[in-house]
Each structure stands twice: as C-alpha cells, then as structure tokens.
C-alpha atoms as a PDB file:
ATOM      1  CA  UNK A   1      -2.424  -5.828 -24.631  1.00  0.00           C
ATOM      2  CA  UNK A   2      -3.304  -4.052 -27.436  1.00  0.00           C
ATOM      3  CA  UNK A   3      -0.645  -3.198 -30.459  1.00  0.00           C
ATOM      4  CA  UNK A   4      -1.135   0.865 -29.564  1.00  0.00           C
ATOM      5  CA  UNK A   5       0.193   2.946 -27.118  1.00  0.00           C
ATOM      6  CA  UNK A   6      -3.407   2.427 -25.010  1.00  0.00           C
ATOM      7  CA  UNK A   7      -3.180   0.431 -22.556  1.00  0.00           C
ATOM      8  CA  UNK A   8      -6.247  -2.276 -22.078  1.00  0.00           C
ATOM      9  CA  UNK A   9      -8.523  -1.554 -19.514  1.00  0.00           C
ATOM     10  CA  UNK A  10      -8.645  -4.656 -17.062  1.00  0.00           C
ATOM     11  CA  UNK A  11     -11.105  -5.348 -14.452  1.00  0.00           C
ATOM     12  CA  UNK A  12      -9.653  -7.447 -11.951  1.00  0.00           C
ATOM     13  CA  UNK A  13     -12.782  -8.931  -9.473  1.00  0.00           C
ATOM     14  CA  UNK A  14     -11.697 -10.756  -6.792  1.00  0.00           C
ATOM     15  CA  UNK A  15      -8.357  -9.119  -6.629  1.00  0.00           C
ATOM     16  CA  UNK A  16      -7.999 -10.114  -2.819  1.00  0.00           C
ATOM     17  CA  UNK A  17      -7.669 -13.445  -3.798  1.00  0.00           C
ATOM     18  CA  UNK A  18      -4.582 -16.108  -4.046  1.00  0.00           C
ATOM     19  CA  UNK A  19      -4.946 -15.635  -7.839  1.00  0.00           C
ATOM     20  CA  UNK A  20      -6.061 -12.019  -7.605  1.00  0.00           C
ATOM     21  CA  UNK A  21      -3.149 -10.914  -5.787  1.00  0.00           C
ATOM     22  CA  UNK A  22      -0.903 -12.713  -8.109  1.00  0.00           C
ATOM     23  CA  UNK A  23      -2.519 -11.247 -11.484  1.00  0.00           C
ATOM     24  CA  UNK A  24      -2.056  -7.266  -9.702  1.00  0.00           C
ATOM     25  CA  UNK A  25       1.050  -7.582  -9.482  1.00  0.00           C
ATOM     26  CA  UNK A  26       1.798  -9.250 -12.802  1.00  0.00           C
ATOM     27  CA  UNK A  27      -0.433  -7.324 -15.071  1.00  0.00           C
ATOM     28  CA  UNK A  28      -0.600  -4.147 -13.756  1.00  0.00           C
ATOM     29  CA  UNK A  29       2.450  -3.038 -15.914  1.00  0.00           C
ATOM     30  CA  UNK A  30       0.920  -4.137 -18.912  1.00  0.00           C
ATOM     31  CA  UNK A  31      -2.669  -3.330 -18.133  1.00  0.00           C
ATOM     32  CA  UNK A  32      -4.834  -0.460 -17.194  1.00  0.00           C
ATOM     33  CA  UNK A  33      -5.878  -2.648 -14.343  1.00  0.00           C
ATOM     34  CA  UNK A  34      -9.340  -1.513 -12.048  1.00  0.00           C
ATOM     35  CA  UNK A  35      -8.907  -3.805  -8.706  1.00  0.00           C
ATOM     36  CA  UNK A  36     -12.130  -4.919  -7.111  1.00  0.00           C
ATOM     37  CA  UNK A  37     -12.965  -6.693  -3.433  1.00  0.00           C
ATOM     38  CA  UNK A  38     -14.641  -6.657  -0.532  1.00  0.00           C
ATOM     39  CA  UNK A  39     -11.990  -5.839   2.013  1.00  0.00           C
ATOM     40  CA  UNK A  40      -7.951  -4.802   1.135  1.00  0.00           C
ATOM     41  CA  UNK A  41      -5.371  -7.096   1.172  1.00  0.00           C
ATOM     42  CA  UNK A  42      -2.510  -5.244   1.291  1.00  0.00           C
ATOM     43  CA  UNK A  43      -1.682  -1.971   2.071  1.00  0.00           C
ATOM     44  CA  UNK A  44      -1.780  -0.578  -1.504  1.00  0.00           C
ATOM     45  CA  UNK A  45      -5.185  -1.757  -2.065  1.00  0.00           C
ATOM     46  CA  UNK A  46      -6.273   0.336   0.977  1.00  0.00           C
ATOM     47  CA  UNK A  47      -5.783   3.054  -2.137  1.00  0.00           C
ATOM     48  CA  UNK A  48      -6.585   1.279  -5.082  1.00  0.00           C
ATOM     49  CA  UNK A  49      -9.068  -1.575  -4.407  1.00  0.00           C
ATOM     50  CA  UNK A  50     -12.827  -0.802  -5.371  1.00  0.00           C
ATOM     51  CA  UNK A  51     -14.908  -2.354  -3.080  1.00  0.00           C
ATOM     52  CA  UNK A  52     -18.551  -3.698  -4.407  1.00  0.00           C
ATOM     53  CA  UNK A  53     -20.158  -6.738  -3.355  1.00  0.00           C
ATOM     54  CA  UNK A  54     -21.325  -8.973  -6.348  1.00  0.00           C
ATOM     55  CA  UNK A  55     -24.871  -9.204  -5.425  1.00  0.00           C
ATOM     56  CA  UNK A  56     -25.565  -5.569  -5.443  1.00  0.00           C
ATOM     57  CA  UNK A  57     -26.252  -4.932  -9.158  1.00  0.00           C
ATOM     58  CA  UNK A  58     -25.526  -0.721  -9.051  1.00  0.00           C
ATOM     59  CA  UNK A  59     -22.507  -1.826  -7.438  1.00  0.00           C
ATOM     60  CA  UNK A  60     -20.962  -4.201  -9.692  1.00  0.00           C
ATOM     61  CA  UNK A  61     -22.215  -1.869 -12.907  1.00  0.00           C
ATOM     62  CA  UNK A  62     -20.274   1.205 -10.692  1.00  0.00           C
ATOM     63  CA  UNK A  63     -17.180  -1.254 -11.891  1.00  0.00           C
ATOM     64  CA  UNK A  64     -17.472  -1.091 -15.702  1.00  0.00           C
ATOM     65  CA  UNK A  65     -16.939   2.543 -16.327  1.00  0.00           C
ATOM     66  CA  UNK A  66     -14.709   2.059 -19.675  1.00  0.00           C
ATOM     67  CA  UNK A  67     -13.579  -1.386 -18.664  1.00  0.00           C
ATOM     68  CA  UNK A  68     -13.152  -3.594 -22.114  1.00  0.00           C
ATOM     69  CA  UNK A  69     -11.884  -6.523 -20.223  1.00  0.00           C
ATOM     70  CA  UNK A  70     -13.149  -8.502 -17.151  1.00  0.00           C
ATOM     71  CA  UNK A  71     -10.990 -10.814 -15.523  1.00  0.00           C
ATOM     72  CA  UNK A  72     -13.666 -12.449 -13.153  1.00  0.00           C
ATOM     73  CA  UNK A  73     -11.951 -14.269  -9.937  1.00  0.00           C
ATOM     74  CA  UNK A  74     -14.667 -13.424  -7.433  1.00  0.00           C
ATOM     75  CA  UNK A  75     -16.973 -15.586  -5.757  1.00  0.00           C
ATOM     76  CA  UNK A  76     -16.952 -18.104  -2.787  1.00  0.00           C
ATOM     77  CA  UNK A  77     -13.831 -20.125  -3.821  1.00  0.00           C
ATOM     78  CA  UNK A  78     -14.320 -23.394  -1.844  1.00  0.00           C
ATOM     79  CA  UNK A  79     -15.807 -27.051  -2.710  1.00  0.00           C
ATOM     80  CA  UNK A  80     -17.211 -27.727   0.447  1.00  0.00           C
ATOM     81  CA  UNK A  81     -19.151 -23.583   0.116  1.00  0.00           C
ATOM     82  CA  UNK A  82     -22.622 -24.228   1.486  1.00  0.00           C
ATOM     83  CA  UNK A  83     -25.575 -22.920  -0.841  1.00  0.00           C
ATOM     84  CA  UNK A  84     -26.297 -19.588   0.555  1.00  0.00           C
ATOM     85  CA  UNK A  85     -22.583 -18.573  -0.232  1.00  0.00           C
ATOM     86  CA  UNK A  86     -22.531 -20.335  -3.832  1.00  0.00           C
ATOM     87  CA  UNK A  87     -25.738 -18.376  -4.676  1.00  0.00           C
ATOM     88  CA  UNK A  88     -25.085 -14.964  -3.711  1.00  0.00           C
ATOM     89  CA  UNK A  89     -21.676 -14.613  -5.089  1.00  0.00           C
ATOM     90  CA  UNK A  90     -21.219 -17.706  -7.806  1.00  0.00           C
ATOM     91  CA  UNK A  91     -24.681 -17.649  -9.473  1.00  0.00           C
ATOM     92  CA  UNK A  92     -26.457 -14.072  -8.197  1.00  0.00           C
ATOM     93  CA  UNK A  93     -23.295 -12.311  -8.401  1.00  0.00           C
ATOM     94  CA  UNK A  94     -21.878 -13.430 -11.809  1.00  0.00           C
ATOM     95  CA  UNK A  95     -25.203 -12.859 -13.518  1.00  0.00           C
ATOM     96  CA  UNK A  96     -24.578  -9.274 -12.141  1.00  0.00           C
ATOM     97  CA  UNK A  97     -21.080  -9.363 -13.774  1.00  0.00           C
ATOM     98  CA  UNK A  98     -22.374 -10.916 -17.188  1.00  0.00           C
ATOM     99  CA  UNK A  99     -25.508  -8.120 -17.336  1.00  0.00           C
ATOM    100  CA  UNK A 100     -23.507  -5.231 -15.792  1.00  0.00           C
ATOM    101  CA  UNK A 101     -20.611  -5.713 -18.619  1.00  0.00           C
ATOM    102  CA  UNK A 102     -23.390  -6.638 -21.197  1.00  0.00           C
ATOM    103  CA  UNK A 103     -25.377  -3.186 -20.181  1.00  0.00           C
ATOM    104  CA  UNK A 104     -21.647  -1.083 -20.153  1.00  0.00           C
ATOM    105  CA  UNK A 105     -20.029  -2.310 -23.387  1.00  0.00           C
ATOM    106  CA  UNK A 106     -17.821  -4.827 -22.346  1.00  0.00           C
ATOM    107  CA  UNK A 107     -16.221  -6.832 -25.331  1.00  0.00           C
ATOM    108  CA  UNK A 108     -14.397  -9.928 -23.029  1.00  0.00           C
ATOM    109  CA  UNK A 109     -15.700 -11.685 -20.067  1.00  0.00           C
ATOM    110  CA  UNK A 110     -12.835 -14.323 -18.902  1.00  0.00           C
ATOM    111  CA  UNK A 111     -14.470 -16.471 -16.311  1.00  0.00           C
ATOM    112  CA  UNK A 112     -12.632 -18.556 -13.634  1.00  0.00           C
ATOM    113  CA  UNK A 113     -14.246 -21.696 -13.872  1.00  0.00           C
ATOM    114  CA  UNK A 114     -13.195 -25.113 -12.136  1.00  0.00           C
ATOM    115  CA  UNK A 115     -11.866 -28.473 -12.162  1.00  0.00           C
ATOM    116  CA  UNK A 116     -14.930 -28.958 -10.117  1.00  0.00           C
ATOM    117  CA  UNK A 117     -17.404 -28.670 -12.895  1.00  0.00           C
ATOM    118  CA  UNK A 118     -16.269 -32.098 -13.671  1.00  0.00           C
ATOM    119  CA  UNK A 119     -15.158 -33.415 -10.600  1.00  0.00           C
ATOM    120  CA  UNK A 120     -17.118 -36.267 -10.390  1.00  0.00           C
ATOM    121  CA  UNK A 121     -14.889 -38.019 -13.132  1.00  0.00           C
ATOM    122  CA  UNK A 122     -12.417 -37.513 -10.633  1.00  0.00           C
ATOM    123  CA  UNK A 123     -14.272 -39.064  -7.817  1.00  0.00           C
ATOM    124  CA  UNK A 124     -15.175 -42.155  -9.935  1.00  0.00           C
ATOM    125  CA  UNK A 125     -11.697 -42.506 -11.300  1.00  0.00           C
ATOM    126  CA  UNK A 126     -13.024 -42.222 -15.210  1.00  0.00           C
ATOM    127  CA  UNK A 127     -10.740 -40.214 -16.890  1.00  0.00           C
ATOM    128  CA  UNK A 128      -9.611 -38.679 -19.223  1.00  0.00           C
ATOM    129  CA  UNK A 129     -11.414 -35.330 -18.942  1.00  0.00           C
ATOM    130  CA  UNK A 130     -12.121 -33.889 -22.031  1.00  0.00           C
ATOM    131  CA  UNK A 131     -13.738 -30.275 -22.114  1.00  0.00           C
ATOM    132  CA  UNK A 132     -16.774 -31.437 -24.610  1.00  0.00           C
ATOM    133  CA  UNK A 133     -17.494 -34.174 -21.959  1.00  0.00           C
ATOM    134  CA  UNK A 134     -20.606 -33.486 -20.382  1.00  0.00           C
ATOM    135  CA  UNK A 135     -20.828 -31.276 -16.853  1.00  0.00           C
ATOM    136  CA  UNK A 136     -20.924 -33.565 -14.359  1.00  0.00           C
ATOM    137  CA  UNK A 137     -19.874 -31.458 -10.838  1.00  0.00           C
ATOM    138  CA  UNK A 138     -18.824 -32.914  -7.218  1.00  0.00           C
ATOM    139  CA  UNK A 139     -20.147 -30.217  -5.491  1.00  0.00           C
ATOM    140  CA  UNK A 140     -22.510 -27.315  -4.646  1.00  0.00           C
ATOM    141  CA  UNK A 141     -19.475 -25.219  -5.868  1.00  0.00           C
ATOM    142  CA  UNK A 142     -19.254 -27.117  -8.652  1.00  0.00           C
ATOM    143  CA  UNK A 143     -22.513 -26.895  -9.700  1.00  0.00           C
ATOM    144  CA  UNK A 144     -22.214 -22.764  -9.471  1.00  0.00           C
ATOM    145  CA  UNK A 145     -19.134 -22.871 -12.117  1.00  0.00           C
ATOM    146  CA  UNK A 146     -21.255 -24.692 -14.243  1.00  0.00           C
ATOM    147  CA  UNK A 147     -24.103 -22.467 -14.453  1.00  0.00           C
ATOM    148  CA  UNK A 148     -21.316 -20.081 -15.072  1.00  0.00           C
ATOM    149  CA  UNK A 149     -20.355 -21.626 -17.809  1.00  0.00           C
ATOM    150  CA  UNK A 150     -23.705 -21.762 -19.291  1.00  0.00           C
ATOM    151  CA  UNK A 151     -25.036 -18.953 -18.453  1.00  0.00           C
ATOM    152  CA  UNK A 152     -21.597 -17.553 -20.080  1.00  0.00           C
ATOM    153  CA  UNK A 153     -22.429 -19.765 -23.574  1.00  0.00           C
ATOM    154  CA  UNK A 154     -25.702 -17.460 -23.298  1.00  0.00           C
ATOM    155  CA  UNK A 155     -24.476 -14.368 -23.126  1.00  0.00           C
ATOM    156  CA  UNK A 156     -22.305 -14.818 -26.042  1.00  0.00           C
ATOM    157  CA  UNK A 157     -25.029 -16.250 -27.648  1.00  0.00           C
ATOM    158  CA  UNK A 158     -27.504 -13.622 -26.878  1.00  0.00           C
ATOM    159  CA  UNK A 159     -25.639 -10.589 -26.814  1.00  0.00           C
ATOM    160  CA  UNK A 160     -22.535 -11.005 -28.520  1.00  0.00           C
ATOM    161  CA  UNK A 161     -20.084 -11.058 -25.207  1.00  0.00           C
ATOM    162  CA  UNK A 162     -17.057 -12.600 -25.602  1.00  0.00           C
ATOM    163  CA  UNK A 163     -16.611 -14.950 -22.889  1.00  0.00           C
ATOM    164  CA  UNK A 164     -13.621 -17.557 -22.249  1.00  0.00           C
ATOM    165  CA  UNK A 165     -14.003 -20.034 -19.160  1.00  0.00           C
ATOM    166  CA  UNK A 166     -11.223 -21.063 -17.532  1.00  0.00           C
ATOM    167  CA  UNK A 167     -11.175 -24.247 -15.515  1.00  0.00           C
ATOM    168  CA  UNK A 168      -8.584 -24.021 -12.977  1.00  0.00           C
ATOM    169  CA  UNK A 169      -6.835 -26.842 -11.558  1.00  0.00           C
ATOM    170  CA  UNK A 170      -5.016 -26.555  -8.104  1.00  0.00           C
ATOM    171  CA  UNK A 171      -3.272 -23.361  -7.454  1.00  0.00           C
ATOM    172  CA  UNK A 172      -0.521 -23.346  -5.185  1.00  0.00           C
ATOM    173  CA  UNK A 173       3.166 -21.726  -5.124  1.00  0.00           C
ATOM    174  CA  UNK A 174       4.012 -25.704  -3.753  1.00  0.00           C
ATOM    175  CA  UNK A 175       2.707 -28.624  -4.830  1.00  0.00           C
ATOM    176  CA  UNK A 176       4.422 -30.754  -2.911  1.00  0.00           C
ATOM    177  CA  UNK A 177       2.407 -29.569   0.122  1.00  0.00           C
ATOM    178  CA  UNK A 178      -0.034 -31.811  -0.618  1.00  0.00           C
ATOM    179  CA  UNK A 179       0.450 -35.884  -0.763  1.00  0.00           C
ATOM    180  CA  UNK A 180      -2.854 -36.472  -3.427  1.00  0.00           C
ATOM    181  CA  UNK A 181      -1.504 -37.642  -6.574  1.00  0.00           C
ATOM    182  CA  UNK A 182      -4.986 -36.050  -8.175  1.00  0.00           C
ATOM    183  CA  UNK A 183      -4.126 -32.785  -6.393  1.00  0.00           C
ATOM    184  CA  UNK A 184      -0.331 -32.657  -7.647  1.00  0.00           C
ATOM    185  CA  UNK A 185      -1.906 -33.741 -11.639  1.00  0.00           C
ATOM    186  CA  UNK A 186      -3.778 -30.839 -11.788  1.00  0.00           C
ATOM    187  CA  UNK A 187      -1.423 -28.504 -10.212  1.00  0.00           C
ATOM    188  CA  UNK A 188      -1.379 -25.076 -12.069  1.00  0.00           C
ATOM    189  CA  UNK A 189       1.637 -22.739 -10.998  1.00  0.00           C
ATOM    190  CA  UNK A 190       1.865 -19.354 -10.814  1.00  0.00           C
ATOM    191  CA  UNK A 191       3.993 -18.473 -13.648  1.00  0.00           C
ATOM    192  CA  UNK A 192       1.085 -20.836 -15.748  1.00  0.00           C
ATOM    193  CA  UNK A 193      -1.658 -19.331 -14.202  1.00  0.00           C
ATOM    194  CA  UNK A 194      -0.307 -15.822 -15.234  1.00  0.00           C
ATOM    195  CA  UNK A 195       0.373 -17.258 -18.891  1.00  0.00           C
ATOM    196  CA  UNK A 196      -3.352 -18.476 -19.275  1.00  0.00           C
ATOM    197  CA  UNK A 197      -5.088 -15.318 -17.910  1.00  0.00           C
ATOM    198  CA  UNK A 198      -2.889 -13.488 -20.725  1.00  0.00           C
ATOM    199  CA  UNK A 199      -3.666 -15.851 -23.202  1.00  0.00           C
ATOM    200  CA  UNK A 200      -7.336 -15.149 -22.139  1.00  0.00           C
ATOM    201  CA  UNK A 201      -7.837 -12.044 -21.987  1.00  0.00           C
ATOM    202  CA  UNK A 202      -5.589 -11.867 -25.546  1.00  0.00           C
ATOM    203  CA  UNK A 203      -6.505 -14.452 -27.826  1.00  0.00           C
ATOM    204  CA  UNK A 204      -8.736 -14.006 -30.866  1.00  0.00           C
ATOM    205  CA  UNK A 205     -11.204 -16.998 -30.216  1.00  0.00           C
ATOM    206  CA  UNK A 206     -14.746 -15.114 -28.803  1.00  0.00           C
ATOM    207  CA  UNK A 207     -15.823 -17.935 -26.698  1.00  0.00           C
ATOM    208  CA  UNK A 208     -14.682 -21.119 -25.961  1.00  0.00           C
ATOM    209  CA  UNK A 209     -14.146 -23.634 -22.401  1.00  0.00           C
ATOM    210  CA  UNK A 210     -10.407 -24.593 -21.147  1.00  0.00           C
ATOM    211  CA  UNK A 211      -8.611 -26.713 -18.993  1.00  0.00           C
ATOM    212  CA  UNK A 212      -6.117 -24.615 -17.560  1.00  0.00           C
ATOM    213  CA  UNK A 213      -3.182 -27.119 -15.399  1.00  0.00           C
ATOM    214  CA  UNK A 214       0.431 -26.977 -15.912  1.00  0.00           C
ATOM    215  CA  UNK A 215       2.635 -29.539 -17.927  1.00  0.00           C
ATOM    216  CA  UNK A 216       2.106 -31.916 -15.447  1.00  0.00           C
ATOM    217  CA  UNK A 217       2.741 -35.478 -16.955  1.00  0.00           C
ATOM    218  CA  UNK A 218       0.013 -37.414 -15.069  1.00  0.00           C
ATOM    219  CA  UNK A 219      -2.478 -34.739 -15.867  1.00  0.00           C
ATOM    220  CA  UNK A 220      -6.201 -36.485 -16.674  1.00  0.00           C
ATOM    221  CA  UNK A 221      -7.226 -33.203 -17.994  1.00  0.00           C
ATOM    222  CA  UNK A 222      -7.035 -32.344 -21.905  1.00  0.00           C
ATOM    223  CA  UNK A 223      -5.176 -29.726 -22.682  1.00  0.00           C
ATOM    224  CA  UNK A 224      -5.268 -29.596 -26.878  1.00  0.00           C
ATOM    225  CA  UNK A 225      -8.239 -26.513 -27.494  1.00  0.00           C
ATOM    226  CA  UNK A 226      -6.053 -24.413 -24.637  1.00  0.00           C
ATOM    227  CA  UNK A 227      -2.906 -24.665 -26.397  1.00  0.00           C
ATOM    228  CA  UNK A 228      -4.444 -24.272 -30.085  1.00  0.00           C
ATOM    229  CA  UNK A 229      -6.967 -21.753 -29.346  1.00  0.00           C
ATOM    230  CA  UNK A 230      -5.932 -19.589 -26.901  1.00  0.00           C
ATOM    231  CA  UNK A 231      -1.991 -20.456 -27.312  1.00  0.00           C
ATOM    232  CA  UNK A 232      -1.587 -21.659 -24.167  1.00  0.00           C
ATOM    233  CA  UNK A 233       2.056 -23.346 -23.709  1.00  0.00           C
ATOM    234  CA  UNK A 234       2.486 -24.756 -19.941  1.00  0.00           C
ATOM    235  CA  UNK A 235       5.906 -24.760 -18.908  1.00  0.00           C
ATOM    236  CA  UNK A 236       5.819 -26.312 -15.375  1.00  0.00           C
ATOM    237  CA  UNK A 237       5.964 -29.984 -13.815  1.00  0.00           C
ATOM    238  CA  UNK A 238       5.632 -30.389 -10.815  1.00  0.00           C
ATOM    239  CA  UNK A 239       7.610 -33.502 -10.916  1.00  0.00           C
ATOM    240  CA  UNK A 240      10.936 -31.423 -11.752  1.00  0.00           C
ATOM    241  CA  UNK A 241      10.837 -29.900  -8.270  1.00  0.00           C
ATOM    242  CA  UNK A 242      13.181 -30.213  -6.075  1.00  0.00           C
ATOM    243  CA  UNK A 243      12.225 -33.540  -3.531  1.00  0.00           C
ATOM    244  CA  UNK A 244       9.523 -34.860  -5.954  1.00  0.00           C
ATOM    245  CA  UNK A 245       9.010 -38.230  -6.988  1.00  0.00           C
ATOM    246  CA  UNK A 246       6.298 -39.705  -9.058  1.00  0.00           C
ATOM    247  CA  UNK A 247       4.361 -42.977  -8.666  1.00  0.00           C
ATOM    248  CA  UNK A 248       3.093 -43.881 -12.004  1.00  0.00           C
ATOM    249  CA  UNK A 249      -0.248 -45.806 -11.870  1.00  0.00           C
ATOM    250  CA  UNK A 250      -1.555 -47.274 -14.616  1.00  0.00           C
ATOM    251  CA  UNK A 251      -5.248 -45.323 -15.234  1.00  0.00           C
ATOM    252  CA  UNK A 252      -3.769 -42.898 -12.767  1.00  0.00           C
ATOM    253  CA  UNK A 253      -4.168 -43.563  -8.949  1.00  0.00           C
ATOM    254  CA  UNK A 254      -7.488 -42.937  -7.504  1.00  0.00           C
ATOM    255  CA  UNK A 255      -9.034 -39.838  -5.887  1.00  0.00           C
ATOM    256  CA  UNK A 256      -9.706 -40.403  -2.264  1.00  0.00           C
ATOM    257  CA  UNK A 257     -13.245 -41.024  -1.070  1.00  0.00           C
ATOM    258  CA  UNK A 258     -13.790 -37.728   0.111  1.00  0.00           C
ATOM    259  CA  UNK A 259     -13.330 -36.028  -3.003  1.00  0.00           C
ATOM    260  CA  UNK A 260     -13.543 -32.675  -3.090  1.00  0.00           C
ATOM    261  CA  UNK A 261     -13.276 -32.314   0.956  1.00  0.00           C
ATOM    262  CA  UNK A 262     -10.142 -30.914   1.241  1.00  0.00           C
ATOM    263  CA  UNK A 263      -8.981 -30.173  -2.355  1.00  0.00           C
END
C-alpha cells in the first residue's frame, strides 16, 4: 500500500479461485481491490465480481480502468489442462492481460507462475531448483507459465511494465492431506501465500522470477532472491503441524513416476 491516504488500486483476476478467494478477503482492507471471474463464488461476489473472460481482449481492457496493480491468478490452474484450455486462458489470455495493462497505464503486473515451469527437475529427482536454472516444464501447463514468464521478461523489456513472477508451490490450508514428500516440500500456506502477494505487489524491484514455498525444511526450491528482493520471510513448516513427521532422505526422496498427475 502506498504511504498516503490513497488506497492502491488492485486488480484481482481469478478471484474465484483457492488463492483468489483467499487474497479478497485479506487485501481488500488494505487495497482498493477490483475482483474479476467468470462465474461468483460467493454470495458477495454476485455484487462485486467483474466478470470478463481472458480471451476477449475489450473485455479484459474493460478491467483496467485506473487499476495500477494486477494481481494475475486466472487461467486454467491444472497440470494435467489439455492444450485448448492452456491456450485460451494461460497463453491467449495473459497476452490480453500484459497488452490490456500495457495499453491502460498499468505500472505492476504480478504473475502467478508455477513450480511446474521446472517440474521436470522434480520428475528426474535433480535438485536443487534454482530460479536462474533453465525452464525445463513437466507439462502442457507448465509450458503456458513459462511463456508467461517470458513473455512477462518482454514486456518489461519492451514497454517498461513492471512484472514479478511468482512460482507457486502447493497451496493447501493442509498439507498433511497429501502423503508425497515432494508435495508437502513445496507446500505454501495461506498466511505465506498472503505474505508473498504483498511483498509482490509492494516491493521496489521492477522485475524479477521467485520461488514462492513456505519454510519448509526439505524444500528443493531456492528461496534467497525472494527473501532479499522482494522481502519475503516464510514463517510456516509444515513439519510443526500437529500429527506430522518427517522422513529425511538424503537428496530428498523421489517424485513419483507420474509426476505432475495428481499434484
């Protein structure tokens, strides 16, 4: 938030989401926060949610009207998301987002990347993950974040947008749902993911690419340009909750086979 009375203006995209629904409710007291979707929900966003879909160019520029900030969550949200579904809303629709703010005057683009970018170091077991590393994506997902990502770098380069990629681990109020030790490592909690997004949408750095998991101590996933540039401190381990217990492989225990079914 800015150090004046005036509240940022925040698009939200994707609001209906896990993460979406999370970030309305915890930045809407601190932001001037515009909602977007494709269908409400909850019952307040029956009101407040602006509906667009993100390969209809008009649509997504109707957005931007005196937006500063975007806080791009949208898009087909799944590693096994066939190609029709990657390319309308992951590559098609955040070109739209990228020109649209570019075209209205947007300063900040932050971009929910993934782990999936570089999921094939996970498959193969080669870790650790370092953001400089070279893209190397599991999936047709995958592939879509990291066109993002470039197409992102070339937009700032281009035009001067300010654009910070986020590469989200595994979301989820409980990691213990799941028995993957992978899964659990890159765990990113709620009160994390809000931190990041803030840390986004605030820091001074114009562009840069992040890991964004919590303080997870068999993490493969570097976390030293988050916490420098963007100030990013992680405060949750999933190993502290209540019932967990941690296997400690040396290397770190292998991904299963199927990697990324099912992640």
């Amino acid at each position: 938030m800015t150090s004046d009375t005036r509240r940022t203006r925040v698009l939200l995209t994707g609001a209906t989401g896990g993460i979406g629904l999370l970030l309305e409710e915890r930045l809407g007291a601190d932001y001037d926060l515009v909602t977007h979707g494709r269908h409400p929900a909850t019952e307040e966003q029956e009101e407040t949610l602006h509906i667009a879909d993100l390969d209809d160019y008009d649509e997504v520029l109707g957005l931007m009207d005196g937006v500063e900030v975007v806080v791009h969550m949208a898009g087909a949200a799944s590693p096994e998301s066939g190609w029709d579904a990657v390319l309308a809303a992951n590559i098609v629709g955040l070109r739209n987002v990228l020109e649209a703010a570019r075209e209205a005057g947007v300063r900040r683009v932050v971009f929910a990347s993934s782990n999936h970018a570089m999921g094939m170091y996970d498959r193969l077991g080669e870790w650790p993950v370092y953001p400089h590393h070279l893209p190397r994506p599991d999936s047709l997902y995958g592939v879509s974040k990291v066109f993002g990502e470039t197409l992102g770098r070339f937009y700032h380069d281009e035009h001067g947008l300010e654009f910070i990629a986020l590469r989200i681990g595994w979301y989820t109020d409980d990691p213990l749902d799941a028995d993957e030790d992978v899964l659990r490592a890159m765990w990113l909690s709620p009160d994390d993911t809000e931190h990041v997004v803030r840390r986004a949408i605030e820091a001074e750095v114009p562009y840069g690419v992040y890991y964004a998991v919590s303080d997870n101590p068999n993490r493969r996933w570097d976390l030293t340009n988050t916490m420098l540039e963007l100030g990013y401190r992680p405060k949750d381990d999933w190993t502290t909750l209540p019932g967990a217990r941690e296997d400690v492989v040396e290397g770190g225990k292998q991904a299963p086979d199927s990697w990324p079914a099912g992640s």
